[in-house]
Structures are given as structure tokens and as C-alpha cells.
PDB file of N, CA and C in Angstrom:
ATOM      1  N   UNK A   1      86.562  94.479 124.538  1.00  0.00           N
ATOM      2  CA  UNK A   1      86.002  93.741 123.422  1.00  0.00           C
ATOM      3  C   UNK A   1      84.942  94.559 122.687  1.00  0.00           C
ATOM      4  N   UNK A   2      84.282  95.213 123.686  1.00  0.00           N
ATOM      5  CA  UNK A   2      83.344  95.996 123.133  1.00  0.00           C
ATOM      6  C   UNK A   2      83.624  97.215 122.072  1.00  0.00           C
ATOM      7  N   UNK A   3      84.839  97.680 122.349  1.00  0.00           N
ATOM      8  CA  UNK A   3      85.268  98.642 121.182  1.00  0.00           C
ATOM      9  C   UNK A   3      86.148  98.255 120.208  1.00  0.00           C
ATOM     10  N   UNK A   4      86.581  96.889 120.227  1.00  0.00           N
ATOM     11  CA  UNK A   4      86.981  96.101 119.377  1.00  0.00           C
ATOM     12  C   UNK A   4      86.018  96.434 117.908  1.00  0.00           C
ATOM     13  N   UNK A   5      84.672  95.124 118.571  1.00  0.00           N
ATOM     14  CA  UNK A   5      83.711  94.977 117.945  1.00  0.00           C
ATOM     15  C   UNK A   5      83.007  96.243 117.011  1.00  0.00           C
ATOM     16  N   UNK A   6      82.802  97.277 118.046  1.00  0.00           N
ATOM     17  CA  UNK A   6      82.283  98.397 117.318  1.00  0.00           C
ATOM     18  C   UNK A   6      83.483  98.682 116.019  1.00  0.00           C
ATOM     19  N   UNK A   7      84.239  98.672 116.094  1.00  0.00           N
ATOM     20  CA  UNK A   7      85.181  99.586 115.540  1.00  0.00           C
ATOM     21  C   UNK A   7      85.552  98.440 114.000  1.00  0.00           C
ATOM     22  N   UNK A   8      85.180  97.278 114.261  1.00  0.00           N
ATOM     23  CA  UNK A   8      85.226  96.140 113.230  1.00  0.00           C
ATOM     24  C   UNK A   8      83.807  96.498 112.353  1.00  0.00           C
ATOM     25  N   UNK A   9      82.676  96.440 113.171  1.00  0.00           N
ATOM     26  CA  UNK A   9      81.168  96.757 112.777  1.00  0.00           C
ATOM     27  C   UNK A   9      81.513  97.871 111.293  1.00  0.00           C
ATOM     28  N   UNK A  10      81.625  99.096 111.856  1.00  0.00           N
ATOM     29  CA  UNK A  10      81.759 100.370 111.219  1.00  0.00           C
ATOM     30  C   UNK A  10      82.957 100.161 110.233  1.00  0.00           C
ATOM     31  N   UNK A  11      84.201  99.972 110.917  1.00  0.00           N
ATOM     32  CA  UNK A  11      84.695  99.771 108.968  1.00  0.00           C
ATOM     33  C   UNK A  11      84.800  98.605 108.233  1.00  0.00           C
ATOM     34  N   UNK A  12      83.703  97.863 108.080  1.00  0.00           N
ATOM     35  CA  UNK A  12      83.402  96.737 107.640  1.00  0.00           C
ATOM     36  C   UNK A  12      82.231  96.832 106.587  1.00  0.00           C
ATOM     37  N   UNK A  13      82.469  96.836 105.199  1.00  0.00           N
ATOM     38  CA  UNK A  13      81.274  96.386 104.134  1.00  0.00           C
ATOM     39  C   UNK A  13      79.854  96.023 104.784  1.00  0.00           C
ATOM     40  N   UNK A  14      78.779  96.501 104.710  1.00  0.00           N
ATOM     41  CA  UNK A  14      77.705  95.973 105.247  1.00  0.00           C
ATOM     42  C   UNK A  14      76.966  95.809 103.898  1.00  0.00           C
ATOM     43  N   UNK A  15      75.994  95.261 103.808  1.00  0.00           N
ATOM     44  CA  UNK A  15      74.623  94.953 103.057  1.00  0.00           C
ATOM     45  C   UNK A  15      74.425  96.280 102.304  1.00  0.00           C
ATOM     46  N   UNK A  16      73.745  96.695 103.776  1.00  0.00           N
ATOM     47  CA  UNK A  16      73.256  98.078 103.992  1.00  0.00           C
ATOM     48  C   UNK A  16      74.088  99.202 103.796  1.00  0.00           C
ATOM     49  N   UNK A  17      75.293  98.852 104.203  1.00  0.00           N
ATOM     50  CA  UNK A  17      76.109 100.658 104.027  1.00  0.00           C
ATOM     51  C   UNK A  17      77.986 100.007 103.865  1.00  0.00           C
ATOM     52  N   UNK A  18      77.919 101.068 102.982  1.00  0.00           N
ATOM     53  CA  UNK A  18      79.511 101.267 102.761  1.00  0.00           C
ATOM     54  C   UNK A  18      80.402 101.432 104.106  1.00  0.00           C
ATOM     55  N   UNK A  19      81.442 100.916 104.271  1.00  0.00           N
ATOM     56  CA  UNK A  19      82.545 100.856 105.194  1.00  0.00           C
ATOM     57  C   UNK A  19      82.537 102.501 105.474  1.00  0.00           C
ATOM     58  N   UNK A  20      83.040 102.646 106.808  1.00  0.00           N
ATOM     59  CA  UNK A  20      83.399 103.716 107.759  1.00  0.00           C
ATOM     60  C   UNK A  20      84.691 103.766 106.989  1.00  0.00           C
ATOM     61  N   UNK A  21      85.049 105.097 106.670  1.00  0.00           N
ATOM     62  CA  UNK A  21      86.919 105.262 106.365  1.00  0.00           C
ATOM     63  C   UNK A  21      87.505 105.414 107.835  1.00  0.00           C
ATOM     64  N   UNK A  22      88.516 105.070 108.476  1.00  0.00           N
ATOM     65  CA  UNK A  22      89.320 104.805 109.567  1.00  0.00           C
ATOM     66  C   UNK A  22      89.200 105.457 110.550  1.00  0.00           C
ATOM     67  N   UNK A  23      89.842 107.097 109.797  1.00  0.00           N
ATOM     68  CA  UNK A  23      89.093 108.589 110.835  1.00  0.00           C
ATOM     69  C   UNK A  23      87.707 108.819 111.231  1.00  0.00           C
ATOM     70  N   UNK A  24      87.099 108.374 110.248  1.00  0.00           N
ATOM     71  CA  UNK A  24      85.670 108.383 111.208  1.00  0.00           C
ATOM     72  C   UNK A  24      85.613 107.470 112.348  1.00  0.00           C
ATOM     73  N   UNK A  25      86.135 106.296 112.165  1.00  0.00           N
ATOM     74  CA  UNK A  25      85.498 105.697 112.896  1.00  0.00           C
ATOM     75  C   UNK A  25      85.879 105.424 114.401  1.00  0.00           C
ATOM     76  N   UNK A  26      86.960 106.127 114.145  1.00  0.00           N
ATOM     77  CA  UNK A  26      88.251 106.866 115.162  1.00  0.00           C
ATOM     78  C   UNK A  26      87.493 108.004 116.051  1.00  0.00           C
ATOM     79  N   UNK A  27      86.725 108.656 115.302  1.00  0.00           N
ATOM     80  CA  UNK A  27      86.040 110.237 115.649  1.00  0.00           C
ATOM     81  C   UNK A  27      84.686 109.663 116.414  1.00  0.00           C
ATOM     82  N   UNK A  28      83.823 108.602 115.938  1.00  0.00           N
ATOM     83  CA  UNK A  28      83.211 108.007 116.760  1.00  0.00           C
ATOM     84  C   UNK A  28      83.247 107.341 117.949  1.00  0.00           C
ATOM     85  N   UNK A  29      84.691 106.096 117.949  1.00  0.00           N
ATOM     86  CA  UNK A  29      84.451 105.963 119.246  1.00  0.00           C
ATOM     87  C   UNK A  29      85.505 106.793 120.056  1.00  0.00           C
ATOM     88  N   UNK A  30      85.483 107.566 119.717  1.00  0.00           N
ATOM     89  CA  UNK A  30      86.306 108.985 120.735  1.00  0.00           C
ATOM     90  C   UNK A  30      85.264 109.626 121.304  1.00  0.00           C
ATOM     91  N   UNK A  31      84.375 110.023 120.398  1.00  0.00           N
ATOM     92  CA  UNK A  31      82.952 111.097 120.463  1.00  0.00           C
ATOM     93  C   UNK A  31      81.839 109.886 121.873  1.00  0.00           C
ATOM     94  N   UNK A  32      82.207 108.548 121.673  1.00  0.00           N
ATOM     95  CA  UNK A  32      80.866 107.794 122.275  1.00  0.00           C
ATOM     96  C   UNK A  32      82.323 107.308 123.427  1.00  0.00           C
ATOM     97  N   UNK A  33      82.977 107.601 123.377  1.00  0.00           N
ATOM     98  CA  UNK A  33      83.942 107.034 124.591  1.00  0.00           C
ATOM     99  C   UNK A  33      83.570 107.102 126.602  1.00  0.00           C
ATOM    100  N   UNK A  34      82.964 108.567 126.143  1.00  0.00           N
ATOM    101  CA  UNK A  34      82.460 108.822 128.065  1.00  0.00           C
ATOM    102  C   UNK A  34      80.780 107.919 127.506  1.00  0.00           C
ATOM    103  N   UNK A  35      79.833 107.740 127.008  1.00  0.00           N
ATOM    104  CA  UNK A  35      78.976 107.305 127.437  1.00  0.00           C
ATOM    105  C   UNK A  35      78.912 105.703 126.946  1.00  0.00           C
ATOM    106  N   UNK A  36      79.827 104.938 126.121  1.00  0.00           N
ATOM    107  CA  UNK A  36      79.393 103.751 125.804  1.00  0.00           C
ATOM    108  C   UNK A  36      81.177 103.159 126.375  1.00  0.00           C
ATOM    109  N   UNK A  37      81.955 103.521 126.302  1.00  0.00           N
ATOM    110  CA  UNK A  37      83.015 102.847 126.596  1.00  0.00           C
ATOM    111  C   UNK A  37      83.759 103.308 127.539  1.00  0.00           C
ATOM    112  N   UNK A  38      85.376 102.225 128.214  1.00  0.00           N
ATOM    113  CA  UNK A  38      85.358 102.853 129.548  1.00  0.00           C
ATOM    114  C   UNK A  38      86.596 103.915 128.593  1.00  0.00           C
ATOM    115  N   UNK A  39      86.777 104.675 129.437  1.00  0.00           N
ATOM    116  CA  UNK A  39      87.858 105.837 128.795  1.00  0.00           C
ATOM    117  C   UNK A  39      89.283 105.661 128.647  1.00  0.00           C
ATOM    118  N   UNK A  40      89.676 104.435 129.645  1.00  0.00           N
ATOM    119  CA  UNK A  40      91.311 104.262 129.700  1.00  0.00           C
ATOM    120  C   UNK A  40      91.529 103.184 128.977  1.00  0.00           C
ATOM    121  N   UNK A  41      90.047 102.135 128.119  1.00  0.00           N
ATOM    122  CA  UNK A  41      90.076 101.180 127.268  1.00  0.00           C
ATOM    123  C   UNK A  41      89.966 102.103 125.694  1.00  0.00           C
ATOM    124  N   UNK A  42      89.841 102.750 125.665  1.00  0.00           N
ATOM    125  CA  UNK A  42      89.577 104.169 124.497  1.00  0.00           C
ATOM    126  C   UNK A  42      90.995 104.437 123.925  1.00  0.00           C
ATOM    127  N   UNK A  43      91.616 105.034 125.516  1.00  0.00           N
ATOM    128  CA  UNK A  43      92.656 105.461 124.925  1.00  0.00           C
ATOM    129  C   UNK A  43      93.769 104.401 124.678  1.00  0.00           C
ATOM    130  N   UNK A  44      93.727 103.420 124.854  1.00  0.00           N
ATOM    131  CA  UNK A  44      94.462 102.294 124.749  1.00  0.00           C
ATOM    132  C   UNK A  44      94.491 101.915 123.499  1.00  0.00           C
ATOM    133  N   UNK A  45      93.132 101.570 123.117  1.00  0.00           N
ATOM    134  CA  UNK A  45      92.759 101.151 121.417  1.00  0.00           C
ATOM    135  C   UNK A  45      93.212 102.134 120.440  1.00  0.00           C
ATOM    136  N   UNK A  46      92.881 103.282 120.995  1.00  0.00           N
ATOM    137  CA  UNK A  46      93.133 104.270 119.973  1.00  0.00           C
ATOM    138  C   UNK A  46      95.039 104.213 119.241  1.00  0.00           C
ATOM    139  N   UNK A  47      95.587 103.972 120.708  1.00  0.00           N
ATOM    140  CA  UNK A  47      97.258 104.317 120.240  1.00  0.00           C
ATOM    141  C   UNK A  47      97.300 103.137 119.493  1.00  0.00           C
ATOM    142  N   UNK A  48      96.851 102.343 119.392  1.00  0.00           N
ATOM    143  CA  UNK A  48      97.288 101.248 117.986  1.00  0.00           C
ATOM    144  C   UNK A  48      96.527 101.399 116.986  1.00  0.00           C
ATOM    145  N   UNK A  49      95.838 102.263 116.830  1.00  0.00           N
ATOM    146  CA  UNK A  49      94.783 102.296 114.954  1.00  0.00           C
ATOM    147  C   UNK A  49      95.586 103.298 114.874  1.00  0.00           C
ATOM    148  N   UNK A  50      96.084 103.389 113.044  1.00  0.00           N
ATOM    149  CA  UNK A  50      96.548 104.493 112.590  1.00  0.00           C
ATOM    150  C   UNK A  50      95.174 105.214 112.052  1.00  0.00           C
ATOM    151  N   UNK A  51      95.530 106.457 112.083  1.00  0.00           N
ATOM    152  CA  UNK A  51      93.974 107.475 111.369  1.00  0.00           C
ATOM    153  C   UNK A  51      93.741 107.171 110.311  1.00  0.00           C
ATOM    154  N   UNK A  52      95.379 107.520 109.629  1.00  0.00           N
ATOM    155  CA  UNK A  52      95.439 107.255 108.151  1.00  0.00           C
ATOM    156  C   UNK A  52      96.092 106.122 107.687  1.00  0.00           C
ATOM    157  N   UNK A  53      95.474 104.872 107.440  1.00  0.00           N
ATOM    158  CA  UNK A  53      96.636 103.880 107.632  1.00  0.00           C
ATOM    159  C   UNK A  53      97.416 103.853 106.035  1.00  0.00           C
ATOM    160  N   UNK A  54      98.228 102.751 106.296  1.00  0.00           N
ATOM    161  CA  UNK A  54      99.250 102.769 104.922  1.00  0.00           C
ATOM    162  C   UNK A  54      98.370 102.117 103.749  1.00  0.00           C
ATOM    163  N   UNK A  55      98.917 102.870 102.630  1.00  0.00           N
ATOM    164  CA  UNK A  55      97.619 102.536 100.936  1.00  0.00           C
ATOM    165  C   UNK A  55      96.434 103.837 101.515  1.00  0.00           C
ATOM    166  N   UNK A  56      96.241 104.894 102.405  1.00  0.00           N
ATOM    167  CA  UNK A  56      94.958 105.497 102.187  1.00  0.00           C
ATOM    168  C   UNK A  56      95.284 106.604 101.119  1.00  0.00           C
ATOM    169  N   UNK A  57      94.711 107.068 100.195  1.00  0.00           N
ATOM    170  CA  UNK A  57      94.760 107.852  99.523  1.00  0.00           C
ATOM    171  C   UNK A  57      94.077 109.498  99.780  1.00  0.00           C
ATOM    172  N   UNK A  58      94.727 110.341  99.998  1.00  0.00           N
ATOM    173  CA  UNK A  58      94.352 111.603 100.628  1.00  0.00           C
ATOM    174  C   UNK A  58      94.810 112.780  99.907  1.00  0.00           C
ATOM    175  N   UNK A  59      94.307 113.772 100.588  1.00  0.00           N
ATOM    176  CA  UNK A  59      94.278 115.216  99.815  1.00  0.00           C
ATOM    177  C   UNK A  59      94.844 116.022 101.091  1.00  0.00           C
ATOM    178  N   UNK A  60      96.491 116.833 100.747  1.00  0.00           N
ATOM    179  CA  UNK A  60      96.802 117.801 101.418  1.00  0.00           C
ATOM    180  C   UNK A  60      96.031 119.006 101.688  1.00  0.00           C
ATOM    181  N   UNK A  61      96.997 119.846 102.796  1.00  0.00           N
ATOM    182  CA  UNK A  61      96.366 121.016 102.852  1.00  0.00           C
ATOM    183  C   UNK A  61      96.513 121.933 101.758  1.00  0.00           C
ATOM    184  N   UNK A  62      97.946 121.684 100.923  1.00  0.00           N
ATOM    185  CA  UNK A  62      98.417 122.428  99.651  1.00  0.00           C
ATOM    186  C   UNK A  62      98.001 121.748  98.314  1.00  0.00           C
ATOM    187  N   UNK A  63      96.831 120.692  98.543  1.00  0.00           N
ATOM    188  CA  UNK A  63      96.000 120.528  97.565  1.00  0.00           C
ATOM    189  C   UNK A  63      96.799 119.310  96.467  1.00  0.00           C
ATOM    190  N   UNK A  64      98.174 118.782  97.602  1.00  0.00           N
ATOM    191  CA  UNK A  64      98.619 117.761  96.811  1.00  0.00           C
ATOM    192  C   UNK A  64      97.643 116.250  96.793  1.00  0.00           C
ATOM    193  N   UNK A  65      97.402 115.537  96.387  1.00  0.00           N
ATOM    194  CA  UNK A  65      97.433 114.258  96.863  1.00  0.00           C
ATOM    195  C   UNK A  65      98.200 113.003  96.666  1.00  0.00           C
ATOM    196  N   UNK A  66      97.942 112.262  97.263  1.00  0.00           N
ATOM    197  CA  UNK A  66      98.980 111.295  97.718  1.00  0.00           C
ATOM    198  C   UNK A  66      98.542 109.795  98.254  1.00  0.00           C
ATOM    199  N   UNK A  67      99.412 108.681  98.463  1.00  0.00           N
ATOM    200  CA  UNK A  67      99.390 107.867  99.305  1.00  0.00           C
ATOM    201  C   UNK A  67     100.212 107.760 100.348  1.00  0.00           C
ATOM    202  N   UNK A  68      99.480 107.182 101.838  1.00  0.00           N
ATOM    203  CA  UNK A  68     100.562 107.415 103.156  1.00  0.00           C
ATOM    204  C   UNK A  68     101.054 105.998 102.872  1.00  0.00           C
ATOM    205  N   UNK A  69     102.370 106.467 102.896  1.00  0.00           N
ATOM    206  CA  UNK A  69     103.154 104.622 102.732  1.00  0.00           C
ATOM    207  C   UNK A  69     103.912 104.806 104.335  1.00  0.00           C
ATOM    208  N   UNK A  70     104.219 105.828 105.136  1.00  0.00           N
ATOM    209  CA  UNK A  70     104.400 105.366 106.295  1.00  0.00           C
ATOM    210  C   UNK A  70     104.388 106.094 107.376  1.00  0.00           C
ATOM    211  N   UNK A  71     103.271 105.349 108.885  1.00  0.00           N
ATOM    212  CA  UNK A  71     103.176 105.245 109.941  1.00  0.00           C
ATOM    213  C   UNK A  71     103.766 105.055 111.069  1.00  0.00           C
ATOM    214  N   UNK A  72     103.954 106.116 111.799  1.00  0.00           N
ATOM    215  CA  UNK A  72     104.722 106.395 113.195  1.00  0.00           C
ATOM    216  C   UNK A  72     103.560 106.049 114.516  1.00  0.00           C
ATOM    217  N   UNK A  73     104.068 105.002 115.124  1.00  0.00           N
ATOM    218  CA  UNK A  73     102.954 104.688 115.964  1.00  0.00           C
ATOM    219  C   UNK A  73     102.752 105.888 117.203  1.00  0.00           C
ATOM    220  N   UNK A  74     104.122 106.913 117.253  1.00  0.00           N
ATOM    221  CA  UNK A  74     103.741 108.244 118.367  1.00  0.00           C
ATOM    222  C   UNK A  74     103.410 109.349 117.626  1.00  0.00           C
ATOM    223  N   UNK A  75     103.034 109.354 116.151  1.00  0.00           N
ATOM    224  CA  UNK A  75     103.069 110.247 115.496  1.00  0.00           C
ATOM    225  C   UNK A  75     101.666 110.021 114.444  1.00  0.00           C
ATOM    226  N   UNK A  76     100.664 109.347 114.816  1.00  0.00           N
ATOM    227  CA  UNK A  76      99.901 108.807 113.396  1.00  0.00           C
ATOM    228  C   UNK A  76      99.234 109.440 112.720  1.00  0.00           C
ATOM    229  N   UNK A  77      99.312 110.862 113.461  1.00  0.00           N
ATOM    230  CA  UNK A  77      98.200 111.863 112.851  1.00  0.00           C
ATOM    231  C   UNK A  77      98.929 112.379 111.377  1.00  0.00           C
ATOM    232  N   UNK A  78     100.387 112.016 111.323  1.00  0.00           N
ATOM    233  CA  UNK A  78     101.643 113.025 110.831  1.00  0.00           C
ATOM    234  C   UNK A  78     102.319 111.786 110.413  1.00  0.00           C
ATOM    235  N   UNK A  79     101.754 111.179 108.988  1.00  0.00           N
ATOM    236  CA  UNK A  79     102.321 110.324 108.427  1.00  0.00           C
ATOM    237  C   UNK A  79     103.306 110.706 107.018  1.00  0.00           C
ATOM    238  N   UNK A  80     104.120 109.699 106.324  1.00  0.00           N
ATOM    239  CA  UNK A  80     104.423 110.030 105.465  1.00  0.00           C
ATOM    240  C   UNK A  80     103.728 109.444 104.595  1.00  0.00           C
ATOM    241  N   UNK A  81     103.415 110.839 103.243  1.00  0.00           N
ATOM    242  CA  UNK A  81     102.756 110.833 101.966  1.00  0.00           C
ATOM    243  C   UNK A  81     103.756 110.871 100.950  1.00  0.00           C
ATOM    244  N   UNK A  82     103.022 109.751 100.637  1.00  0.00           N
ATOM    245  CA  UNK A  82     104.047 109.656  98.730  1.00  0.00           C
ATOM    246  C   UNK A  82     102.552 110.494  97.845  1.00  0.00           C
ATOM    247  N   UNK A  83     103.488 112.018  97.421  1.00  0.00           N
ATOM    248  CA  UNK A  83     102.647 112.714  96.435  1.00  0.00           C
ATOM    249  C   UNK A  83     102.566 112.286  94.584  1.00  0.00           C
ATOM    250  N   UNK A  84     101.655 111.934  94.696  1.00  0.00           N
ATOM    251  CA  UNK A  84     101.336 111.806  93.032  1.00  0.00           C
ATOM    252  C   UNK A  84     100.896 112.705  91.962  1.00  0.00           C
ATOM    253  N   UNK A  85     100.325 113.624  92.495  1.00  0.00           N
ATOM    254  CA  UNK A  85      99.497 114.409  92.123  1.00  0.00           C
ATOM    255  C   UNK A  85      99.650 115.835  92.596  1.00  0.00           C
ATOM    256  N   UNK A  86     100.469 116.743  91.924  1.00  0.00           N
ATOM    257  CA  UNK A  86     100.306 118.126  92.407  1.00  0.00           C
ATOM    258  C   UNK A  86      99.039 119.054  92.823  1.00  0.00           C
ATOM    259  N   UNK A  87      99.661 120.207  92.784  1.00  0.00           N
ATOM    260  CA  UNK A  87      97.853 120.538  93.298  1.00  0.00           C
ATOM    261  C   UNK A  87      97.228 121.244  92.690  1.00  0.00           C
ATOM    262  N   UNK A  88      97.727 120.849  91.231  1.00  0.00           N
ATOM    263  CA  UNK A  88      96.556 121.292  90.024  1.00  0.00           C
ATOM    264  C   UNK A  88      96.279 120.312  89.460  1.00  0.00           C
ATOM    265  N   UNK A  89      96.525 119.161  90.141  1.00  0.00           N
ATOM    266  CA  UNK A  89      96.031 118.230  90.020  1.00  0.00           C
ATOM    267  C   UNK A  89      96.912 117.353  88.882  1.00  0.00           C
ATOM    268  N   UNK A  90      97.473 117.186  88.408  1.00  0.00           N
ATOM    269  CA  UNK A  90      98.781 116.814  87.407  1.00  0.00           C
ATOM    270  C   UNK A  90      99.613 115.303  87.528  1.00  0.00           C
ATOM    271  N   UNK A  91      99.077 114.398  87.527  1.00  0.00           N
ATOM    272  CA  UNK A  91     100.309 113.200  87.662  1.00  0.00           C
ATOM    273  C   UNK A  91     101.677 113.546  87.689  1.00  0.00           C
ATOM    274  N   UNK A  92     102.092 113.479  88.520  1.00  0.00           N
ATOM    275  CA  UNK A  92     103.629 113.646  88.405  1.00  0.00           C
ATOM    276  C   UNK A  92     104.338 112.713  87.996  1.00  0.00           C
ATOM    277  N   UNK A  93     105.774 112.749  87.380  1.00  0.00           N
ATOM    278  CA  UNK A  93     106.755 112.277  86.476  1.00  0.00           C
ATOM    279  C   UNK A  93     107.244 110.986  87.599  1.00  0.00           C
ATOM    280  N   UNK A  94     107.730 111.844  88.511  1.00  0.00           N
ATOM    281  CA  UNK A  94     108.439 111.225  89.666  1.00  0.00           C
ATOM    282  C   UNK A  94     107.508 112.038  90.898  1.00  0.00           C
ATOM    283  N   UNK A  95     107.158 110.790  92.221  1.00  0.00           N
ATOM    284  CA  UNK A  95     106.289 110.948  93.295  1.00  0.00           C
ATOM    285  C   UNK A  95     107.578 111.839  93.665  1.00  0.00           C
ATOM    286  N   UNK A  96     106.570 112.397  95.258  1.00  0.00           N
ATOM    287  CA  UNK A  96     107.306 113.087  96.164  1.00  0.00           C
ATOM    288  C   UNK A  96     107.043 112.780  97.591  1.00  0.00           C
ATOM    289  N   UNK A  97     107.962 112.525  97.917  1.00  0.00           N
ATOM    290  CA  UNK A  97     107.600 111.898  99.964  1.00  0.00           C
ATOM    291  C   UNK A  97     107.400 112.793 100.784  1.00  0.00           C
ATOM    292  N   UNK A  98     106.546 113.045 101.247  1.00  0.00           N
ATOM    293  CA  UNK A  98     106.331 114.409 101.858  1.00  0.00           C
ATOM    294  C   UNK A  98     106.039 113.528 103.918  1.00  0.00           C
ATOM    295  N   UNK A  99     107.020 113.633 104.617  1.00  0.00           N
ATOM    296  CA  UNK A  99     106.891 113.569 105.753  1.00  0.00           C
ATOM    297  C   UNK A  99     106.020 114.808 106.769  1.00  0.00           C
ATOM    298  N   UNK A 100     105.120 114.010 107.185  1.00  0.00           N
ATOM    299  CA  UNK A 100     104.071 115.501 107.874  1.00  0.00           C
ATOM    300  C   UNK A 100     104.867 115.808 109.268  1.00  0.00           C
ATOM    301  N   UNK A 101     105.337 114.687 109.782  1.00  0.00           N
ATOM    302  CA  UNK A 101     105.873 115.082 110.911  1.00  0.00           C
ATOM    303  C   UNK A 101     107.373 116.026 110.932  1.00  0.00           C
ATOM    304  N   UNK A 102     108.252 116.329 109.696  1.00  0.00           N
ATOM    305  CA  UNK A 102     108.953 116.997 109.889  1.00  0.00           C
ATOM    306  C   UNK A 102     108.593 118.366 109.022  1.00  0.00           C
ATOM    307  N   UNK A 103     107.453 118.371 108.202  1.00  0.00           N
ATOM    308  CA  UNK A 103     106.978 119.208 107.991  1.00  0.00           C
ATOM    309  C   UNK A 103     105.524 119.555 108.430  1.00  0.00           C
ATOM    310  N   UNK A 104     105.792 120.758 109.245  1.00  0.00           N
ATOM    311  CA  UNK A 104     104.252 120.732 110.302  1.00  0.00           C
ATOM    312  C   UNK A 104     103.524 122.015 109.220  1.00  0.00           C
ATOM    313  N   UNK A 105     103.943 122.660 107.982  1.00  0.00           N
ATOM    314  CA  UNK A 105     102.939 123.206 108.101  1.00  0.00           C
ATOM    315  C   UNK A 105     101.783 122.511 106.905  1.00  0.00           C
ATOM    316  N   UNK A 106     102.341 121.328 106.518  1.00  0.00           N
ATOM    317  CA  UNK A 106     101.095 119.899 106.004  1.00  0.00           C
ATOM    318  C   UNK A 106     100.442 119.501 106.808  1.00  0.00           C
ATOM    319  N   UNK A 107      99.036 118.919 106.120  1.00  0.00           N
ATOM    320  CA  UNK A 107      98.427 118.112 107.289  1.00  0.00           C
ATOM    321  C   UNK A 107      97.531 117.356 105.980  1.00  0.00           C
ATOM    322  N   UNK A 108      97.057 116.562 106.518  1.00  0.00           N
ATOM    323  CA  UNK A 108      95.896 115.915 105.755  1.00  0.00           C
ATOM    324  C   UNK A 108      94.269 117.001 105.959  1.00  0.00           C
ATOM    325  N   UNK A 109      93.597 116.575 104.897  1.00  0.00           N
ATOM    326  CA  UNK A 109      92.121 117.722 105.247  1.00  0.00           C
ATOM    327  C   UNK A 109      91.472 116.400 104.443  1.00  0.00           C
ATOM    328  N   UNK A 110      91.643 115.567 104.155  1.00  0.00           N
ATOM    329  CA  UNK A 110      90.732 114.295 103.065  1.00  0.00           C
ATOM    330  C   UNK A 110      91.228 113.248 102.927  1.00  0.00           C
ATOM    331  N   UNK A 111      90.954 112.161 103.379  1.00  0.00           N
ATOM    332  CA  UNK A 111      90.629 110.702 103.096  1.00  0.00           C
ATOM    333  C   UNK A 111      89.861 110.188 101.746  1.00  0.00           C
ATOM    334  N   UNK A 112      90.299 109.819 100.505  1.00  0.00           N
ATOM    335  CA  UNK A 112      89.625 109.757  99.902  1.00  0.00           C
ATOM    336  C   UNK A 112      88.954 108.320  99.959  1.00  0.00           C
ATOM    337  N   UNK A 113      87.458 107.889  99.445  1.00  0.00           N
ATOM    338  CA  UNK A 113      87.285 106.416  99.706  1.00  0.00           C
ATOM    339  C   UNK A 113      87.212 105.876  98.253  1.00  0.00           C
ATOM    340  N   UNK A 114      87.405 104.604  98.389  1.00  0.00           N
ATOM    341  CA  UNK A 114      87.995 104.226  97.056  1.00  0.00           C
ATOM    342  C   UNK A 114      87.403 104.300  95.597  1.00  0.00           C
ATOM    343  N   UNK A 115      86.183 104.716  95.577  1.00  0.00           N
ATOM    344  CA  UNK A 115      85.519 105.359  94.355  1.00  0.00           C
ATOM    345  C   UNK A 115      85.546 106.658  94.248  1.00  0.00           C
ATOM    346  N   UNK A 116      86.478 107.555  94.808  1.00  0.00           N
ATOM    347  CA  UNK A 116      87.239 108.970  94.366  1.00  0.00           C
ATOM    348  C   UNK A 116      88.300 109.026  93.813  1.00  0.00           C
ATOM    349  N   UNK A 117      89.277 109.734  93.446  1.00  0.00           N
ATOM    350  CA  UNK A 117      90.321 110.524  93.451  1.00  0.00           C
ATOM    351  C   UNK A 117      90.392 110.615  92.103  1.00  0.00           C
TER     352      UNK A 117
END
């Protein structure tokens, strides 16, 4: 429950502070896992949050960006991106689906939060 809670806390609108984007908050309770949580409740939670979930808007390694429209629950690091945007930055005519998992030499490097891109 306890890493439930945390993990609701952080990407949740506060008063005080803007929402955690997903990967962080992923990177946190990974990072606080040996001293605040138990470790086999860690890795449990973790295999059901996607990093990047579906609608996040991100920036390739080849400087495309995109939205991930879909999530592999053994694969979440290595989603598929619908590209919008080449990487001079250009709206494209027609998107492009760029699967990370059958293409490994993509990756994500940016999460954008919703007052970017």
C-alpha cells in the first residue's frame, strides 16, 4: 500500500508542485526501494506501471518525436511511437509507427510534460 500511495502522491497535481512524469517516479521508488520499501513489493509494482504510458509525448534518440500509442507489458521500456514530427522538427504529412522493440537502435531520451513540445 505503501508504494501504491507514494507513487499516487508524486504523479498527482499538488498545490505546491506539478505532477511527477511516470519515469521519474518509477526512478524514485526504484532509487528508495532498499531503504523505504520491501524489494519483492517494488518489483511487483513496477511490472504493471508502464514508463512511458500510452498519449506520453516524447523525443527519440534520432530526434524524432512522437506519441507512444502502444505498450508491451514484458517490454515497457520499448514501446510503440507514432512519429509526428521529424527530426528537424517538421509536422509530418502522414505519422510514422516506429516500434522500439523491433527496432533496438531507438530508444526514448525525453518525456515531454504537457506545457512542451
Amino acid at each position: 500500500m505503501a508504494i501504491a500511495n507514494n507513487y499516487d502522491a508524486l504523479a498527482t497535481d499538488r498545490v505546491y508542485r506539478k505532477r511527477w512524469l511516470t519515469h521519474e517516479v518509477i526512478e524514485f521508488i526504484r532509487d528508495k526501494n532498499k531503504e523505504a520499501f520491501d524489494p519483492e513489493f517494488v518489483k511487483l509494482f513496477l511490472t504493471n506501471i508502464a514508463s512511458f504510458p500510452i498519449g506520453s509525448m516524447v523525443l527519440l534518440n534520432n530526434n524524432e518525436k512522437g506519441i507512444v500509442i502502444k505498450v508491451s507489458k514484458e517490454f515497457a521500456a520499448r514501446p510503440v511511437v507514432r512519429v509526428i514530427f521529424d527530426a528537424k522538427g517538421q509536422s509530418l504529412t502522414e505519422s510514422i509507427d516506429r516500434n522500439l522493440r523491433e527496432d533496438l537502435t531507438l530508444f526514448i531520451i525525453k518525456i515531454f510534460k504537457d506545457d512542451e513540445m
